[in-house]
Each structure stands twice: as C-alpha cells, then as structure tokens.
C-alpha atoms as a PDB file:
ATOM      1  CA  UNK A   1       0.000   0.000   0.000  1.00  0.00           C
ATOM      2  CA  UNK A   2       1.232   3.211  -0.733  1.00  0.00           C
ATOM      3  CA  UNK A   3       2.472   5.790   2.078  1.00  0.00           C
ATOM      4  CA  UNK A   4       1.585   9.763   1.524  1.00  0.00           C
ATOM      5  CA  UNK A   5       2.680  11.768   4.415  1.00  0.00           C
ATOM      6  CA  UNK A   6       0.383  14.428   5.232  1.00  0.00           C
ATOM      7  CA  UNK A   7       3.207  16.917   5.878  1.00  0.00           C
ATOM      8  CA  UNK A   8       4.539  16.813   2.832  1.00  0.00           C
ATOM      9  CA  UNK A   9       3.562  19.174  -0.757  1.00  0.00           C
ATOM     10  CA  UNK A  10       3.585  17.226  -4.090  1.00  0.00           C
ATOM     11  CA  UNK A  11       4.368  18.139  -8.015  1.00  0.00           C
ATOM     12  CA  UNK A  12       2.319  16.219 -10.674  1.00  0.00           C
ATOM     13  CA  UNK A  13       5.831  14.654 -11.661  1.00  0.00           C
ATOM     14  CA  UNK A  14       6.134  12.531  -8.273  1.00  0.00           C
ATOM     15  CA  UNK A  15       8.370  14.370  -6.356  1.00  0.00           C
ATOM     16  CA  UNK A  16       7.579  15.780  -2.437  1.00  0.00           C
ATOM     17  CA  UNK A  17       8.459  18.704  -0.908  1.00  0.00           C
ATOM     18  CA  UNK A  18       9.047  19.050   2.827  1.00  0.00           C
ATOM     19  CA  UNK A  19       8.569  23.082   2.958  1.00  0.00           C
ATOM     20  CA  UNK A  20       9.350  23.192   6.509  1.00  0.00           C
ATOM     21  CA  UNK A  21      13.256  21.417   5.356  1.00  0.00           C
ATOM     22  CA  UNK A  22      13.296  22.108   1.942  1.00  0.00           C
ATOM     23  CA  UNK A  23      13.975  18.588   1.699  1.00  0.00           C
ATOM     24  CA  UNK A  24      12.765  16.912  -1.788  1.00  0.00           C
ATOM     25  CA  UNK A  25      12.626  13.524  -2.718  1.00  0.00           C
ATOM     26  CA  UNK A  26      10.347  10.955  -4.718  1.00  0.00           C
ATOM     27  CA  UNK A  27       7.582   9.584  -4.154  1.00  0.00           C
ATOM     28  CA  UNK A  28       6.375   6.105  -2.837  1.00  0.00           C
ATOM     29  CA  UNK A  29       4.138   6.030  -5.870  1.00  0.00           C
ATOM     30  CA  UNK A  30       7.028   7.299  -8.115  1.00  0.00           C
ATOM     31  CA  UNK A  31      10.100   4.568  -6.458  1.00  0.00           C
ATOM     32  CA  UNK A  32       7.130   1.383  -6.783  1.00  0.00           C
ATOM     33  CA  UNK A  33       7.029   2.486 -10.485  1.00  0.00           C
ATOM     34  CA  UNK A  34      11.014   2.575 -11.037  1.00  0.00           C
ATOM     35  CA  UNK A  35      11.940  -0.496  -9.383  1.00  0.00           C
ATOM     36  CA  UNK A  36      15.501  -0.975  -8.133  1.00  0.00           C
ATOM     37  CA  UNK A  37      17.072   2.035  -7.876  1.00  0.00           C
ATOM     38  CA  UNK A  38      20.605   1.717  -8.577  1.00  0.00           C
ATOM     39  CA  UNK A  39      22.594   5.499  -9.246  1.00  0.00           C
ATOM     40  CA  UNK A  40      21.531   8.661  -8.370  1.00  0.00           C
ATOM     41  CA  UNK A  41      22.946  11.883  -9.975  1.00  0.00           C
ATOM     42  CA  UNK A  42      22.809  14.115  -7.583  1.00  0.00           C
ATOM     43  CA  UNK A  43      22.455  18.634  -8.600  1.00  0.00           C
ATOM     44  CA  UNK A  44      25.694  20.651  -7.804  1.00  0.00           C
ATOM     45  CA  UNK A  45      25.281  22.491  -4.443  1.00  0.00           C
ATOM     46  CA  UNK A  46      24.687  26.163  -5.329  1.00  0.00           C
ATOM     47  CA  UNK A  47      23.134  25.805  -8.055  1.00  0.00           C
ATOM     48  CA  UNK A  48      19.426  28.429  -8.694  1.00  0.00           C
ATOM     49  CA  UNK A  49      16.698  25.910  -9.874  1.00  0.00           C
ATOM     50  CA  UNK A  50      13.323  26.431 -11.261  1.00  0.00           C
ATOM     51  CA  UNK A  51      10.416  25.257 -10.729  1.00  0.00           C
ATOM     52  CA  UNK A  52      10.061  21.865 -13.077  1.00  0.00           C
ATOM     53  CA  UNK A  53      13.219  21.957 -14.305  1.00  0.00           C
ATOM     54  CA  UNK A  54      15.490  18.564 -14.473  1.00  0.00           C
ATOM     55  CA  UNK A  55      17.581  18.882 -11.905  1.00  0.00           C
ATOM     56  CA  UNK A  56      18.843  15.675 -11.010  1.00  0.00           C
ATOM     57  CA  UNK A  57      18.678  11.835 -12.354  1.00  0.00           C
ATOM     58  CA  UNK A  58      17.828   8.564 -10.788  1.00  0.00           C
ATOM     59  CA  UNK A  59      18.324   5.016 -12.390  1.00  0.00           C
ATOM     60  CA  UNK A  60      16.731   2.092 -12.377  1.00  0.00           C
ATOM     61  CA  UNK A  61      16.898  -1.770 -13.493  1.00  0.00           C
ATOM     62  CA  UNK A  62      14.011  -0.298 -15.870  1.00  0.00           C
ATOM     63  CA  UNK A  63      15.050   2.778 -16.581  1.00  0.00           C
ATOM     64  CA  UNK A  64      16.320   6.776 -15.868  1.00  0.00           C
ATOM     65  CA  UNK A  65      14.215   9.714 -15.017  1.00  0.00           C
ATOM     66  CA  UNK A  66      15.070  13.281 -14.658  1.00  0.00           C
ATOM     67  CA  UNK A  67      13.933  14.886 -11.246  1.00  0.00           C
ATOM     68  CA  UNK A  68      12.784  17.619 -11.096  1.00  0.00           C
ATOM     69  CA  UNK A  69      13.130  20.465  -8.648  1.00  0.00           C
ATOM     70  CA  UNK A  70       9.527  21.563  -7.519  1.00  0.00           C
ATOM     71  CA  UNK A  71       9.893  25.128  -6.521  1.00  0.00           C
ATOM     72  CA  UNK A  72      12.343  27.455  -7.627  1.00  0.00           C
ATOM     73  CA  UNK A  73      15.309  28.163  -5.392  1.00  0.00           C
ATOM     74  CA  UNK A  74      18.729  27.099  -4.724  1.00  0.00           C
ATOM     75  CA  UNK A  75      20.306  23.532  -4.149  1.00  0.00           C
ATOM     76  CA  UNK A  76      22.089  23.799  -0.513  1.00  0.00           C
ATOM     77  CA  UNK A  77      22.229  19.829   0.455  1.00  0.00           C
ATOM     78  CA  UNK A  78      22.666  16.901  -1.411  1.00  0.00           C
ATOM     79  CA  UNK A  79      21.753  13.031   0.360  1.00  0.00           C
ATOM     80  CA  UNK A  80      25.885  12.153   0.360  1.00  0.00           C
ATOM     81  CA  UNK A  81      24.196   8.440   1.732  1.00  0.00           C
ATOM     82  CA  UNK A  82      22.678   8.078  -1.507  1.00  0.00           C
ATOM     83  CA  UNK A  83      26.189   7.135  -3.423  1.00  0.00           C
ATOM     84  CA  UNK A  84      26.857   4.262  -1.236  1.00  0.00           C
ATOM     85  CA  UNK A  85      23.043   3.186  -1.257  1.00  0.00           C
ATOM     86  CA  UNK A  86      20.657   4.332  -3.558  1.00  0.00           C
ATOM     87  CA  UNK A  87      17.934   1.637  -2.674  1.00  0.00           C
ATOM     88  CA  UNK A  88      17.566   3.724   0.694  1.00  0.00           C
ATOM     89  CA  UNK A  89      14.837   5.702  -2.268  1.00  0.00           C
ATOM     90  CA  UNK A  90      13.092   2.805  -2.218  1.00  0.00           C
ATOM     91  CA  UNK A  91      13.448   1.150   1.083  1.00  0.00           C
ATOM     92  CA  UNK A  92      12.310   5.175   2.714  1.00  0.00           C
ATOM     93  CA  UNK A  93      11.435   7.292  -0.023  1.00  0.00           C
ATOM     94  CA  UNK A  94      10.086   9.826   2.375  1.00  0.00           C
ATOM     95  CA  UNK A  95      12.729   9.092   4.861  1.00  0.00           C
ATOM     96  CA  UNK A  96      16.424   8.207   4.357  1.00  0.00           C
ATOM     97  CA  UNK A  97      15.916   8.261   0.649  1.00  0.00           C
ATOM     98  CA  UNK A  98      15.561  11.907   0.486  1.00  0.00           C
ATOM     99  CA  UNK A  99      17.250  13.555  -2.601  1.00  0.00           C
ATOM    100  CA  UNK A 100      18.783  17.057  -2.268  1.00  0.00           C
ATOM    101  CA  UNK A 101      17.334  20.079  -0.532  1.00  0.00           C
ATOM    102  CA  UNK A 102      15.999  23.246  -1.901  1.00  0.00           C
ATOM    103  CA  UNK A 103      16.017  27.073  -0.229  1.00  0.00           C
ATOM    104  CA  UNK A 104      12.987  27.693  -1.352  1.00  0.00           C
ATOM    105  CA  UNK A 105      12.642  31.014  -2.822  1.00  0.00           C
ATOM    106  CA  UNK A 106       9.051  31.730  -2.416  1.00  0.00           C
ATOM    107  CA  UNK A 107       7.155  29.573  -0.208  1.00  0.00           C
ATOM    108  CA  UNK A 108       3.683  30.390  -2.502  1.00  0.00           C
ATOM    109  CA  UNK A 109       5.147  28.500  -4.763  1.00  0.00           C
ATOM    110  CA  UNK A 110       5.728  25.621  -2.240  1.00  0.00           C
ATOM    111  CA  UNK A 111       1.965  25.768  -0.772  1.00  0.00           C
ATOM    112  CA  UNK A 112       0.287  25.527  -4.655  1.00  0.00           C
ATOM    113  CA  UNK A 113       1.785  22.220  -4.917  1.00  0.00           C
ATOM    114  CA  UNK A 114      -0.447  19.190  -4.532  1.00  0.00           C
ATOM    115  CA  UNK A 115      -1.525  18.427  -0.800  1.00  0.00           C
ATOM    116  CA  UNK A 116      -1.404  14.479   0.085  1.00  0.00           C
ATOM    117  CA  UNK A 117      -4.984  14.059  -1.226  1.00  0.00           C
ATOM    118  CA  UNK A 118      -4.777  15.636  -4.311  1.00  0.00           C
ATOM    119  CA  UNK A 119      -1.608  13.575  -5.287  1.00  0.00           C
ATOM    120  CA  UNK A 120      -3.168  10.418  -4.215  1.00  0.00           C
ATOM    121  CA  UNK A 121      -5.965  11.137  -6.478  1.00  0.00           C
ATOM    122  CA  UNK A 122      -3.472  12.110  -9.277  1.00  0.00           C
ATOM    123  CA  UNK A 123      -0.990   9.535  -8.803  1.00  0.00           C
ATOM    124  CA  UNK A 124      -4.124   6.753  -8.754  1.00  0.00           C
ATOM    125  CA  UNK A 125      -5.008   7.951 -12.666  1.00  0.00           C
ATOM    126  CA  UNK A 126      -1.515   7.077 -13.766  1.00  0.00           C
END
C-alpha cells in the first residue's frame, strides 16, 4: 500500500516537498514504479533551480528519469548516503531516501503544490 505523508507538498511529476526542510525527494508512488534504484545523480550544491526543471537523475533496473526540482530556489544539500546506497529511495522514499534540498525562494510556490490528497488522487489515474 502506498504511504503519503500528510506533511509533505507534491508536483504532478512525483516528487515531495518538505517546505518546513526544503527537503525533496520521490515519491512512494514514483520509487514502486522505477523499481531498483541503482545510481543517483545528484544537482551541484549552489546551483538556482526552477520550478520543473530537471535537476537531477535517478536510475533504475528499468530505466532513468530526470527529477525535477519543484519550486524554484537554490540547491544547498545533497543526500551524500545516496552514493553508497541508492535503494535507501526505495526502502524510505520519504525518509532516508531523500534527494537534495531546496532554499525555497518563495514559499507560494511551495503551498500551490499538490496536498497528500490531491496527489493520491493524481498519482491513482496514472
């Protein structure tokens, strides 16, 4: 069964935003569909993002996918953990398996995003 924290804000492309960290990472939904992940290219630290723009990559057994940054801002953290173990995005996508983290720039933008029920509805019609 899927997990969707409450807490959490989500982009149609199956990413989550803590806005209280700025933490982002994939979602249960989005790590079920992948499989095994297996490398994650992590953004450079520093770097101005916008909103839905490939920002990083994660690879599967099945495939890669872009991620992309939800909100506009800056990159500031990166999961380090992640290079050693990539499968912590599956085993605690909402946890451990967190990607990089975001200063968000305006926190509007953060708040549009898709509450838990709204993504559950959206992520159910793909």
């Amino acid at each position: 069964m899927m997990s969707t924290p409450a807490n959490l804000r989500y982009a149609a492309s199956h990413e989550w935003l803590d806005p209280e960290t700025g933490r982002v990472g994939i979602t249960d939904h989005a790590q079920n569909a992948l499989s095994d992940v297996v490398f994650y290219e992590a953004p450079k630290i520093g770097r101005q993002v916008k909103a839905k723009e490939a920002v990083a990559v994660v690879e599967s057994v099945k495939a890669a996918s872009d991620i992309y940054s939800p909100v506009d801002g800056e990159i500031v953290e990166v999961n380090e953990a992640l290079a050693a173990e990539p499968a912590l995005v599956n085993t605690d996508p909402y946890g451990k398996g967190w990607l990089f983290k975001v200063r968000v720039a305006d926190p509007a933008q953060a708040a549009a995003l898709h509450d838990a029920a709204a993504y559950d509805a959206l992520a159910a019609q793909s």
